[in-house]
PDB file of N, CA and C in Angstrom:
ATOM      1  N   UNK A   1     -28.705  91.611  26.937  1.00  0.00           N
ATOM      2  CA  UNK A   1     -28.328  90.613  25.982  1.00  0.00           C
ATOM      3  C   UNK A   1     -29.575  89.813  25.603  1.00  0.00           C
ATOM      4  N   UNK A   2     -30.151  89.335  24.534  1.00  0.00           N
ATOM      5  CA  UNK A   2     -30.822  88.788  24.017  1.00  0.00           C
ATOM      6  C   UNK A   2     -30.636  87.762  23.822  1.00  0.00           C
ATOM      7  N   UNK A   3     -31.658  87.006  23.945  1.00  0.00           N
ATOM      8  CA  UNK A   3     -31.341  85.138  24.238  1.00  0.00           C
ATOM      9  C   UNK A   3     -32.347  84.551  22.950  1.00  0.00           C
ATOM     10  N   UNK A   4     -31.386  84.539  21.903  1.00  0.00           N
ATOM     11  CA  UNK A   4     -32.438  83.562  20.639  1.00  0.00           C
ATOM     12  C   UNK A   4     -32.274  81.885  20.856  1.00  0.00           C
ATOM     13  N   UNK A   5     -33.155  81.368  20.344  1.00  0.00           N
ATOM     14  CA  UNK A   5     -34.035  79.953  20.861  1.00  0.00           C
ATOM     15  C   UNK A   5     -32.954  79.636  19.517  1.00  0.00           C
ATOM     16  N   UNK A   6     -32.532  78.318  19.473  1.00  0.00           N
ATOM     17  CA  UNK A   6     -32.038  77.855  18.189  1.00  0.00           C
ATOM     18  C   UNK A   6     -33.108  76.449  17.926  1.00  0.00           C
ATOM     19  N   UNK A   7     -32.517  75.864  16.796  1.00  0.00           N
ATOM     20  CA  UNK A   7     -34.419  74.875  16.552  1.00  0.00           C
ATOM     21  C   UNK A   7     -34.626  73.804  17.299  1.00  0.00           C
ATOM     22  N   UNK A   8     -33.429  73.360  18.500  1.00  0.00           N
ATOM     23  CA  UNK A   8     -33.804  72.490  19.235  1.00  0.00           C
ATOM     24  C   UNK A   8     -34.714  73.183  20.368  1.00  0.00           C
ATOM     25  N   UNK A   9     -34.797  73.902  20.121  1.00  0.00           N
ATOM     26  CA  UNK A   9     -35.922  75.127  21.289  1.00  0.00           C
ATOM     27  C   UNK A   9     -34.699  75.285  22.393  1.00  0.00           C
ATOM     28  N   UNK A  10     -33.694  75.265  22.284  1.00  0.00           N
ATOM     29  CA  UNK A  10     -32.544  76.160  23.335  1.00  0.00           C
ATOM     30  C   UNK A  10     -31.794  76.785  22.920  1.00  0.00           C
ATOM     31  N   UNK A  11     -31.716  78.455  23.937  1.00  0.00           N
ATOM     32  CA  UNK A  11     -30.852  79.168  23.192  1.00  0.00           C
ATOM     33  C   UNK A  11     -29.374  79.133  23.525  1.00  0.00           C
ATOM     34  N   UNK A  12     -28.501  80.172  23.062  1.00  0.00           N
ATOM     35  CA  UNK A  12     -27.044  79.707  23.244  1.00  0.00           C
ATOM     36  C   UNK A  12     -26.643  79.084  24.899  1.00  0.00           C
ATOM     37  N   UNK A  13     -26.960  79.804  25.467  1.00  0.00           N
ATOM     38  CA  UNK A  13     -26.906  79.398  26.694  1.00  0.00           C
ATOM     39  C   UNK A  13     -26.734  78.437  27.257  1.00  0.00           C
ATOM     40  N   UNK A  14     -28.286  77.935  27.134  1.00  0.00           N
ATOM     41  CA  UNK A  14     -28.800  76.484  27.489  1.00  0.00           C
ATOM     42  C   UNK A  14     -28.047  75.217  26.713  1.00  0.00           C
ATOM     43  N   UNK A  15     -27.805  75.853  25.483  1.00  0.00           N
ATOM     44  CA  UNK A  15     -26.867  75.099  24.941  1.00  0.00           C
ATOM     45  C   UNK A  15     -25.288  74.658  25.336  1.00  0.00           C
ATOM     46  N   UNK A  16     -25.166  75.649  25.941  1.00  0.00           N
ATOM     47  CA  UNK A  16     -23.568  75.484  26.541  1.00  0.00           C
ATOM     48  C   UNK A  16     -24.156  74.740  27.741  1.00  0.00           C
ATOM     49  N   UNK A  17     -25.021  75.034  28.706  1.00  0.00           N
ATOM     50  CA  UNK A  17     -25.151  73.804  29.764  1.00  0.00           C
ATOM     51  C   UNK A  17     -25.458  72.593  29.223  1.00  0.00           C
ATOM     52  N   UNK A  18     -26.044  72.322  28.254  1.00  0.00           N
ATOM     53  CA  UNK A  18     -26.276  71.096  27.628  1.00  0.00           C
ATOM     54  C   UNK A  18     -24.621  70.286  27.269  1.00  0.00           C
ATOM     55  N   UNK A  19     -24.133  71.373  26.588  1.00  0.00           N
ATOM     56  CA  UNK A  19     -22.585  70.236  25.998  1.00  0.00           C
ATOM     57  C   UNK A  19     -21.894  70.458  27.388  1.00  0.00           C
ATOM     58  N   UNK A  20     -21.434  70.956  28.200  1.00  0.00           N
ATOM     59  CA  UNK A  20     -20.849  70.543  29.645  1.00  0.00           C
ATOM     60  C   UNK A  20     -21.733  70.197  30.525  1.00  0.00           C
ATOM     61  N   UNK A  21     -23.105  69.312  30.202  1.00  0.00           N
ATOM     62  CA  UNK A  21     -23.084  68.209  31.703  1.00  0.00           C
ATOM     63  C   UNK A  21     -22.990  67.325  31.858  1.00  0.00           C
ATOM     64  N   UNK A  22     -21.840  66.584  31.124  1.00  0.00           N
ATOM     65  CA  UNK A  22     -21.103  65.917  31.234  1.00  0.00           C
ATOM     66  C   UNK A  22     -20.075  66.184  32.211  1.00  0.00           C
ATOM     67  N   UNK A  23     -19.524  67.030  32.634  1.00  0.00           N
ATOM     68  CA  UNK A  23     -18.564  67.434  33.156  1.00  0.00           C
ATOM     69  C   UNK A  23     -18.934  68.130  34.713  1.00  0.00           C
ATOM     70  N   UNK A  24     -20.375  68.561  35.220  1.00  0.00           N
ATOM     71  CA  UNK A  24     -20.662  68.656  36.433  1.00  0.00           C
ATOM     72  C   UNK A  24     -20.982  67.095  37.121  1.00  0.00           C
ATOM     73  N   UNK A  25     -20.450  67.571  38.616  1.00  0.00           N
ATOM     74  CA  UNK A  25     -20.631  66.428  39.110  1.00  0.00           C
ATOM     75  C   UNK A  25     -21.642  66.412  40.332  1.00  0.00           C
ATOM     76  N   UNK A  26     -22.589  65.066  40.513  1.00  0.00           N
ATOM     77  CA  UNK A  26     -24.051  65.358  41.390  1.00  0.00           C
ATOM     78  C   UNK A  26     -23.284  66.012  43.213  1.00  0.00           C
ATOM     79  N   UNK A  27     -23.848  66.678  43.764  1.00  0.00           N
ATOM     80  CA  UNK A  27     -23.519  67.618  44.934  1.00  0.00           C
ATOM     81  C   UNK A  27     -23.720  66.277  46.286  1.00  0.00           C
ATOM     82  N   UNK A  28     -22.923  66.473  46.857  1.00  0.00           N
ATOM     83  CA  UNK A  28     -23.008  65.348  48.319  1.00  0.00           C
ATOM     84  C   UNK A  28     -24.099  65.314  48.969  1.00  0.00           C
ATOM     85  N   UNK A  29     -24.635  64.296  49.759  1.00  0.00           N
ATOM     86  CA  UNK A  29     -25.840  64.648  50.483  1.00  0.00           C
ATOM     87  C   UNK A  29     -25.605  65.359  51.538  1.00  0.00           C
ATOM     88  N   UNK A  30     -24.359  65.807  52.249  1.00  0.00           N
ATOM     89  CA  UNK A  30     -24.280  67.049  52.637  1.00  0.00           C
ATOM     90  C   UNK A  30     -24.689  68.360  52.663  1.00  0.00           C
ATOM     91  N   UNK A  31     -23.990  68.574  51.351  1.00  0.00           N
ATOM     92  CA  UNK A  31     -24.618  69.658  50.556  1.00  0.00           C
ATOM     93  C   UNK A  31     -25.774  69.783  50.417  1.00  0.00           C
ATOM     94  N   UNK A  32     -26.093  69.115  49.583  1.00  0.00           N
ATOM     95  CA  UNK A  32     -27.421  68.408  49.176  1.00  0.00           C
ATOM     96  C   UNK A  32     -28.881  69.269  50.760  1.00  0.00           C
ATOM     97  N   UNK A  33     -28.158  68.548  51.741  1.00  0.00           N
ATOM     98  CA  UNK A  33     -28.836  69.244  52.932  1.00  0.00           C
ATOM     99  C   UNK A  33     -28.514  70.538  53.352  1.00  0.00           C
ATOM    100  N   UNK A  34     -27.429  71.148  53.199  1.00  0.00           N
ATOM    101  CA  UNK A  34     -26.868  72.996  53.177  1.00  0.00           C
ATOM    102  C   UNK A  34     -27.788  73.348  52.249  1.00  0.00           C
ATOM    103  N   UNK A  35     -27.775  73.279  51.003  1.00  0.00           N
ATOM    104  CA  UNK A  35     -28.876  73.802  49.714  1.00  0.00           C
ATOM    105  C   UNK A  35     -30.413  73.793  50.534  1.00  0.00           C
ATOM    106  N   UNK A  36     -30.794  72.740  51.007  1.00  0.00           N
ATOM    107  CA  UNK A  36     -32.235  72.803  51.294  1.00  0.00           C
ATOM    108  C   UNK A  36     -32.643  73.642  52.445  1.00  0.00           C
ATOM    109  N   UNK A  37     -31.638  73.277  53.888  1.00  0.00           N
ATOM    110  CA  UNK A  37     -31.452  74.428  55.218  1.00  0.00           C
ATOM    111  C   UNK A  37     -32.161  75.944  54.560  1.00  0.00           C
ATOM    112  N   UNK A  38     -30.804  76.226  53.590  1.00  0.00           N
ATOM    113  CA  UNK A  38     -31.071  77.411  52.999  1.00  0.00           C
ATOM    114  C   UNK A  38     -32.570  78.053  52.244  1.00  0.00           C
ATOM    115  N   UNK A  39     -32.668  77.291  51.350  1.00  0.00           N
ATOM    116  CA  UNK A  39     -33.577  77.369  50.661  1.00  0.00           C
ATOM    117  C   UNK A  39     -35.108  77.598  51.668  1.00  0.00           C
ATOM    118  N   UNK A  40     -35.122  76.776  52.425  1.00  0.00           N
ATOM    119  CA  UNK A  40     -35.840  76.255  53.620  1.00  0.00           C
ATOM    120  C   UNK A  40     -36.400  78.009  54.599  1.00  0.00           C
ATOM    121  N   UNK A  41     -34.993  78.086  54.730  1.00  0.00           N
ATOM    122  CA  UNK A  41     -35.297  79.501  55.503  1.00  0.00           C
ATOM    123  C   UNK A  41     -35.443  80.895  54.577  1.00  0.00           C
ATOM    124  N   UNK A  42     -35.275  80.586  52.691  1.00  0.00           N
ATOM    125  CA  UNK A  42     -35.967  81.538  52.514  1.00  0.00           C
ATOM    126  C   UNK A  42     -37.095  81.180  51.974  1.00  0.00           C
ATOM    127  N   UNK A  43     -37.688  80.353  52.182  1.00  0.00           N
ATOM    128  CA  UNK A  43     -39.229  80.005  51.795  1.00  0.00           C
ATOM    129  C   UNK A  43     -40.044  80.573  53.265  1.00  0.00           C
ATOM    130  N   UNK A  44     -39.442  80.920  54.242  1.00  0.00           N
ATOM    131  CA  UNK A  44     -39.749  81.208  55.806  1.00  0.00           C
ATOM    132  C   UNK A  44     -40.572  82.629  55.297  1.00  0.00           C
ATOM    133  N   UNK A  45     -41.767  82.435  55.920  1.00  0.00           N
ATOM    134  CA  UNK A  45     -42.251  84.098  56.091  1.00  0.00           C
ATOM    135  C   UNK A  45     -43.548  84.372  57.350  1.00  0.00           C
ATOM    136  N   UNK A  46     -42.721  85.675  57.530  1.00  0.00           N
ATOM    137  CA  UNK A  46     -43.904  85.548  59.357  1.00  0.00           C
ATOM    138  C   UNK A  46     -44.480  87.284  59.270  1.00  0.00           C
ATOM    139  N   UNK A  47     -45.576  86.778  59.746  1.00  0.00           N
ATOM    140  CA  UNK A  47     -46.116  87.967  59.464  1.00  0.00           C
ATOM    141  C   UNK A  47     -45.895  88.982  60.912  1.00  0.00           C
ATOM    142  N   UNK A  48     -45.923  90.515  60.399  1.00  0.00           N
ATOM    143  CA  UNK A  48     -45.964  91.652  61.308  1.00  0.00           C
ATOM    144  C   UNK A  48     -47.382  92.634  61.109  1.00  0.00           C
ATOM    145  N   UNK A  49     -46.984  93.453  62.100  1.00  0.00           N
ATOM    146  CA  UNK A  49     -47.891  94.244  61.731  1.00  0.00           C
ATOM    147  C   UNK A  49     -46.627  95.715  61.656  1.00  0.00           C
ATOM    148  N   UNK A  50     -47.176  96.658  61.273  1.00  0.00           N
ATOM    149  CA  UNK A  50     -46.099  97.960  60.705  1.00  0.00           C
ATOM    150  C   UNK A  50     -47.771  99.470  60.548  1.00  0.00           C
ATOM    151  N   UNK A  51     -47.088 100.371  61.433  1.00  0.00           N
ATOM    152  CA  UNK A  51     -48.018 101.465  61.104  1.00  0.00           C
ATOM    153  C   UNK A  51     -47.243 102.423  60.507  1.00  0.00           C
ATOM    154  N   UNK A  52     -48.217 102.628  59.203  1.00  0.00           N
ATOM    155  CA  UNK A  52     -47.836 103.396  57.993  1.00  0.00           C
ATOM    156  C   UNK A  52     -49.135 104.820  57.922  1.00  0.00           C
ATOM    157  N   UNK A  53     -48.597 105.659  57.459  1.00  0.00           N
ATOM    158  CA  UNK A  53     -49.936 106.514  57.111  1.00  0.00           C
ATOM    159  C   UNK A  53     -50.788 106.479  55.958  1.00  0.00           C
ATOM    160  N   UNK A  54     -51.686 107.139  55.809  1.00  0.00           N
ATOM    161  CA  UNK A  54     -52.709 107.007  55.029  1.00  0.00           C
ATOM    162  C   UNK A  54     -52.407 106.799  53.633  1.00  0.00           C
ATOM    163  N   UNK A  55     -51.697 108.471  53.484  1.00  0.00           N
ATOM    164  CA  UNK A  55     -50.818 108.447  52.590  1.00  0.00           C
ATOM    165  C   UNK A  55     -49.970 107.471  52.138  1.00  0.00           C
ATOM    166  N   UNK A  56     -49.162 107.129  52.780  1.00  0.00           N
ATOM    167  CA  UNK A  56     -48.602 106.226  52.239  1.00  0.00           C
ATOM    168  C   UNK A  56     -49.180 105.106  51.417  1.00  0.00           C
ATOM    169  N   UNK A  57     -49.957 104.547  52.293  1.00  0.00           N
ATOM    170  CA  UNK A  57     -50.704 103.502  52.128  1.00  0.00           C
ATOM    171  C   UNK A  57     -51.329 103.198  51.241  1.00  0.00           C
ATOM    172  N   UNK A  58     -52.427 104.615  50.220  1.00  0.00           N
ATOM    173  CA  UNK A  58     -53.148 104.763  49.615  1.00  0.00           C
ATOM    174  C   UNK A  58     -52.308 104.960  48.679  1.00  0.00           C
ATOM    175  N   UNK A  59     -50.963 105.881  48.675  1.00  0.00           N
ATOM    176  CA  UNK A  59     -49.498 105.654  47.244  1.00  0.00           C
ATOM    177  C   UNK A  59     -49.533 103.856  46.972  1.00  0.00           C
ATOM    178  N   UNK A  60     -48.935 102.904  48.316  1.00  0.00           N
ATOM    179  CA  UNK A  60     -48.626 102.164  48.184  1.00  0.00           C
ATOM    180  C   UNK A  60     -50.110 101.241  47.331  1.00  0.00           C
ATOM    181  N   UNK A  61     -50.693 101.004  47.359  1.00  0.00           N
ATOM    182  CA  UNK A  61     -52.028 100.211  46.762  1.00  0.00           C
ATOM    183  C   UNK A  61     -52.207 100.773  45.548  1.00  0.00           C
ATOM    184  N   UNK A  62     -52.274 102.389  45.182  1.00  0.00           N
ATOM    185  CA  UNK A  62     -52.361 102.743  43.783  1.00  0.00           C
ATOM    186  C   UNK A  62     -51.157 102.153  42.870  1.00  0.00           C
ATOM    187  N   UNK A  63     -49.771 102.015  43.728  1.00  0.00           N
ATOM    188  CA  UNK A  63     -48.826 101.720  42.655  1.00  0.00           C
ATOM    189  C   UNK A  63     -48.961  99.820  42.302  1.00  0.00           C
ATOM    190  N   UNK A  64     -49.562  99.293  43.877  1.00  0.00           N
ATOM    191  CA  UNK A  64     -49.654  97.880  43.218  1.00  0.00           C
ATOM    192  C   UNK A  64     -50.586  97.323  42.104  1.00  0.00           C
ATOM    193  N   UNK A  65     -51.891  97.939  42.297  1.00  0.00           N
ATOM    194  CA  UNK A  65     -52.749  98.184  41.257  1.00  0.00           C
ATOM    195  C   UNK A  65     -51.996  98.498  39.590  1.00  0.00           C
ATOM    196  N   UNK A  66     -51.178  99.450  39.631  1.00  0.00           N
ATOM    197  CA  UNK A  66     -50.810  99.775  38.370  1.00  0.00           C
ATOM    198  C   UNK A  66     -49.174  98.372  37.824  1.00  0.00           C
ATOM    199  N   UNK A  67     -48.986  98.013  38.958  1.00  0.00           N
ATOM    200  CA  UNK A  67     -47.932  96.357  39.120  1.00  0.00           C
ATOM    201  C   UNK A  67     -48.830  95.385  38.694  1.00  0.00           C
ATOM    202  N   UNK A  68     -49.796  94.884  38.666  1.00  0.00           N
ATOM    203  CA  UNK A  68     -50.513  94.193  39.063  1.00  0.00           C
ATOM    204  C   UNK A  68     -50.571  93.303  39.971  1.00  0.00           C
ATOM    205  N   UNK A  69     -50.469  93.373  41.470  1.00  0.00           N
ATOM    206  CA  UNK A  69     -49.879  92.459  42.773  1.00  0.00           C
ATOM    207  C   UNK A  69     -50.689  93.001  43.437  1.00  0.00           C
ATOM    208  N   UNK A  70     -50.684  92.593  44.891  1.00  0.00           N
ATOM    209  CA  UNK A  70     -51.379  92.861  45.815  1.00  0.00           C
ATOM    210  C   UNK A  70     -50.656  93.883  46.819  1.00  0.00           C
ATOM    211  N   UNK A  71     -51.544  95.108  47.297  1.00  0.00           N
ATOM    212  CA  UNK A  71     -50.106  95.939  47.832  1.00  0.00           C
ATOM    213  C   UNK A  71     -49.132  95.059  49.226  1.00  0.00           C
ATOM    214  N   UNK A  72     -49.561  94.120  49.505  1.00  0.00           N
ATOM    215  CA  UNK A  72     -48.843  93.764  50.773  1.00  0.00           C
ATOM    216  C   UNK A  72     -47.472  92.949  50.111  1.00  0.00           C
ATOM    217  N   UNK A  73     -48.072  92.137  48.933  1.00  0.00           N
ATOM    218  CA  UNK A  73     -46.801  91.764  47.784  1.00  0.00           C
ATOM    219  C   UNK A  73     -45.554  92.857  47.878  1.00  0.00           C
ATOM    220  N   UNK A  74     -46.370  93.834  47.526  1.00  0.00           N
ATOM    221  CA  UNK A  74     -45.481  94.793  47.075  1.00  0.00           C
ATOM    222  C   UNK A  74     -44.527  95.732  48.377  1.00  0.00           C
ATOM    223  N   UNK A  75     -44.822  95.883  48.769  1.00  0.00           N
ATOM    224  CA  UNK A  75     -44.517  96.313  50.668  1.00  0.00           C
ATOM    225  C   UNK A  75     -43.430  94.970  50.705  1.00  0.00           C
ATOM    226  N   UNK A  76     -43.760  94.175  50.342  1.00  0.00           N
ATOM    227  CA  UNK A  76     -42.484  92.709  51.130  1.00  0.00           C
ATOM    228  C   UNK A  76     -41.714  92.608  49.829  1.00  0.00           C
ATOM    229  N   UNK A  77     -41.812  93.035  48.942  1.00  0.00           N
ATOM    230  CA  UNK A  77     -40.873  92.998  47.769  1.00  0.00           C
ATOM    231  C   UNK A  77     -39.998  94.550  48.014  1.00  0.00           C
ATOM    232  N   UNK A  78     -40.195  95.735  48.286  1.00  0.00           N
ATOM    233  CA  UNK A  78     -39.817  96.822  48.475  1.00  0.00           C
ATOM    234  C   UNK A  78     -38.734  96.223  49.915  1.00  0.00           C
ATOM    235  N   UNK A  79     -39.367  96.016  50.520  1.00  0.00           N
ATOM    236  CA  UNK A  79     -38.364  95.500  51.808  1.00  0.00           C
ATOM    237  C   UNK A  79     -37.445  94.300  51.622  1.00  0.00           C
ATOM    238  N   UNK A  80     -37.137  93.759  50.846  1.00  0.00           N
ATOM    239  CA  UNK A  80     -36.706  92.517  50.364  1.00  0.00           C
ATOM    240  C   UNK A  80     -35.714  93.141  49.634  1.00  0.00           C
ATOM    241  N   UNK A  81     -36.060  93.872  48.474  1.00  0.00           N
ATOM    242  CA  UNK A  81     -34.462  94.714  48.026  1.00  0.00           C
ATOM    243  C   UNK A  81     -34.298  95.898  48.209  1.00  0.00           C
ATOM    244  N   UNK A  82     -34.686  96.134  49.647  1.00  0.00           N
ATOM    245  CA  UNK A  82     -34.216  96.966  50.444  1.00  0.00           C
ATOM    246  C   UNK A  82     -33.113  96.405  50.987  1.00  0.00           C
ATOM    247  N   UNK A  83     -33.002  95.209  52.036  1.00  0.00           N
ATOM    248  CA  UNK A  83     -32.201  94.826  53.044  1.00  0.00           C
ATOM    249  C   UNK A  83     -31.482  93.375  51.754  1.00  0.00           C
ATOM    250  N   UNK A  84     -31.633  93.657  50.752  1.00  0.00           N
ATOM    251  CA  UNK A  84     -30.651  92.918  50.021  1.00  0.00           C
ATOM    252  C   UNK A  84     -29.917  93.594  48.943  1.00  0.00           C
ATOM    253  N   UNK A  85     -29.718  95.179  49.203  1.00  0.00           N
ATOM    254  CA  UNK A  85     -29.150  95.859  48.335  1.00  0.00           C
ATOM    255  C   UNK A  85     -29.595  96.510  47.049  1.00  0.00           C
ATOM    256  N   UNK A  86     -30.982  96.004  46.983  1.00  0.00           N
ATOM    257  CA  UNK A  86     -31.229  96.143  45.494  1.00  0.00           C
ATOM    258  C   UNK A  86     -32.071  96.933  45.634  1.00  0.00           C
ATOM    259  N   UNK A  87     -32.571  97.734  46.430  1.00  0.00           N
ATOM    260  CA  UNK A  87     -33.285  98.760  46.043  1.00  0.00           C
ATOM    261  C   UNK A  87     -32.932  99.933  45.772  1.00  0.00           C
ATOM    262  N   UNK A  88     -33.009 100.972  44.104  1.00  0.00           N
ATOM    263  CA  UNK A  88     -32.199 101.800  44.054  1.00  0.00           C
ATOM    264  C   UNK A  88     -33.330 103.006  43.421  1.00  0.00           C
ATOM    265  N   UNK A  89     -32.705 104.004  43.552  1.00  0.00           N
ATOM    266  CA  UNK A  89     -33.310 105.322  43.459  1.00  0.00           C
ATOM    267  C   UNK A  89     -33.321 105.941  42.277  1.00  0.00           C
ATOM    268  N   UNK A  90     -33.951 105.921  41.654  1.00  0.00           N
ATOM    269  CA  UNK A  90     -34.175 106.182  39.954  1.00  0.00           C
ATOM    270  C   UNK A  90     -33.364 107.358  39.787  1.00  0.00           C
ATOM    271  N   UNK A  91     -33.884 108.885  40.691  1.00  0.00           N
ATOM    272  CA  UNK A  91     -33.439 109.965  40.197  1.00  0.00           C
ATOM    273  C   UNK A  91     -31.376 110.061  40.401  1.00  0.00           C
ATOM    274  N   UNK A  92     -31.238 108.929  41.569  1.00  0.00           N
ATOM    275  CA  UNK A  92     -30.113 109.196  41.469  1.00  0.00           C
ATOM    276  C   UNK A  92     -28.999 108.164  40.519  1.00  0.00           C
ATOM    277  N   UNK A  93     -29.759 107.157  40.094  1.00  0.00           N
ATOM    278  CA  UNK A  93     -29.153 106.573  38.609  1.00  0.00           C
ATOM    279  C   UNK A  93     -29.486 107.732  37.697  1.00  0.00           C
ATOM    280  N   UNK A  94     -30.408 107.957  37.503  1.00  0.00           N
ATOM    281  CA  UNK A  94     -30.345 109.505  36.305  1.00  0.00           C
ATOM    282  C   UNK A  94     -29.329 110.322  36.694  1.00  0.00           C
ATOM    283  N   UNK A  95     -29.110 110.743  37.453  1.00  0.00           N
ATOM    284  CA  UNK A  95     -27.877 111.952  37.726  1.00  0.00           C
ATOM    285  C   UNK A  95     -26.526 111.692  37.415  1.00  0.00           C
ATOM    286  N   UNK A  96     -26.359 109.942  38.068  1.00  0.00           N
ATOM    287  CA  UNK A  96     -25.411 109.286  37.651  1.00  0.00           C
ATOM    288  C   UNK A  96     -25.044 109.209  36.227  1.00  0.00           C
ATOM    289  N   UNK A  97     -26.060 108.640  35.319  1.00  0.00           N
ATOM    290  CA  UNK A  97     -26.051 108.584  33.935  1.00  0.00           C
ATOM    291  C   UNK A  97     -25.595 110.083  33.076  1.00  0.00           C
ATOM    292  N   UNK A  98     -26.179 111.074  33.359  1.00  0.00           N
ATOM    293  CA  UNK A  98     -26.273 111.875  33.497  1.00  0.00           C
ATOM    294  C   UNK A  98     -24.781 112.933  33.788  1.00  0.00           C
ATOM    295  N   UNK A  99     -24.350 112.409  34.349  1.00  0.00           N
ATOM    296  CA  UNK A  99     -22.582 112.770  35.171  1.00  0.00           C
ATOM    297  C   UNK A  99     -21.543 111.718  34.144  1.00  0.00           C
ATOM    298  N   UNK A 100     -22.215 111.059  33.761  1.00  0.00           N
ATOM    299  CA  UNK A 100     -21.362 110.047  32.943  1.00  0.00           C
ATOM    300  C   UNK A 100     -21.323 110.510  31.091  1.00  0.00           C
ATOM    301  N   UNK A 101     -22.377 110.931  31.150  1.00  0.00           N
ATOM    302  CA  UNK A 101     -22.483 110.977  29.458  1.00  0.00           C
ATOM    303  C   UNK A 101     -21.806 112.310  29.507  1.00  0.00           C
ATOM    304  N   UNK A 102     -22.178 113.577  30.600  1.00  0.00           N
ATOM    305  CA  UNK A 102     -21.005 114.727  30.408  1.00  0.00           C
ATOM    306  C   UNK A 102     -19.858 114.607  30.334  1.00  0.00           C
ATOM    307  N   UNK A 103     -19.357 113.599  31.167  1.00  0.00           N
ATOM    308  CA  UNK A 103     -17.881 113.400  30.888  1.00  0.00           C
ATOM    309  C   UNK A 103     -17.657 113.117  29.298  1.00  0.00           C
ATOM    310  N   UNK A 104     -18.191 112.181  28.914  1.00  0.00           N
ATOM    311  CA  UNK A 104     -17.827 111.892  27.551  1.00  0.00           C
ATOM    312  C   UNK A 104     -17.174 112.904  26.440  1.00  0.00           C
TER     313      UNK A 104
END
């Protein structure tokens, strides 16, 4: 979906949060402290060490190079939507896609 700017420089969107905030109400200092806990522990990062092979290694740095990141960026982003679901396998969304448009 495409998000056009209208001339107050916000697009539809932002615009709909604009005419209902009136209608949110500020979060408890409770909360307020649950939100930060959270936030808190994912700002948390500890370092390991991990033995990888050469190969790998030398894949992994050519592809950050062509990302533009640093490969260790990229190693903690790969593991990150790994263990949060989001890492997915190209060839098997193609097959999927692929299985879908035959049906059609």
């Amino acid at each position: 979906m495409r998000r056009e700017k209208v001339k107050d420089g916000l697009d539809h969107m932002e615009r709909q949060i604009e005419d209902q905030a009136a209608e949110f109400q500020p979060a408890s200092p409770e909360k307020l402290k649950r939100v930060d806990a959270i936030l808190g522990l994912a700002r948390k990062t500890r370092n390991i060490n991990i033995r990888i092979s050469e190969a790998d290694l030398s894949q992994l740095k050519s592809r950050s190079e062509e990302e533009g990141l640093p490969y260790q960026t990229l190693i903690a982003s790969i593991l990150h939507k790994y263990v949060s679901n989001r890492l997915v396998d190209e060839k098997s969304i193609r097959k999927s896609l692929n299985l879908l448009r035959s049906e059609d």
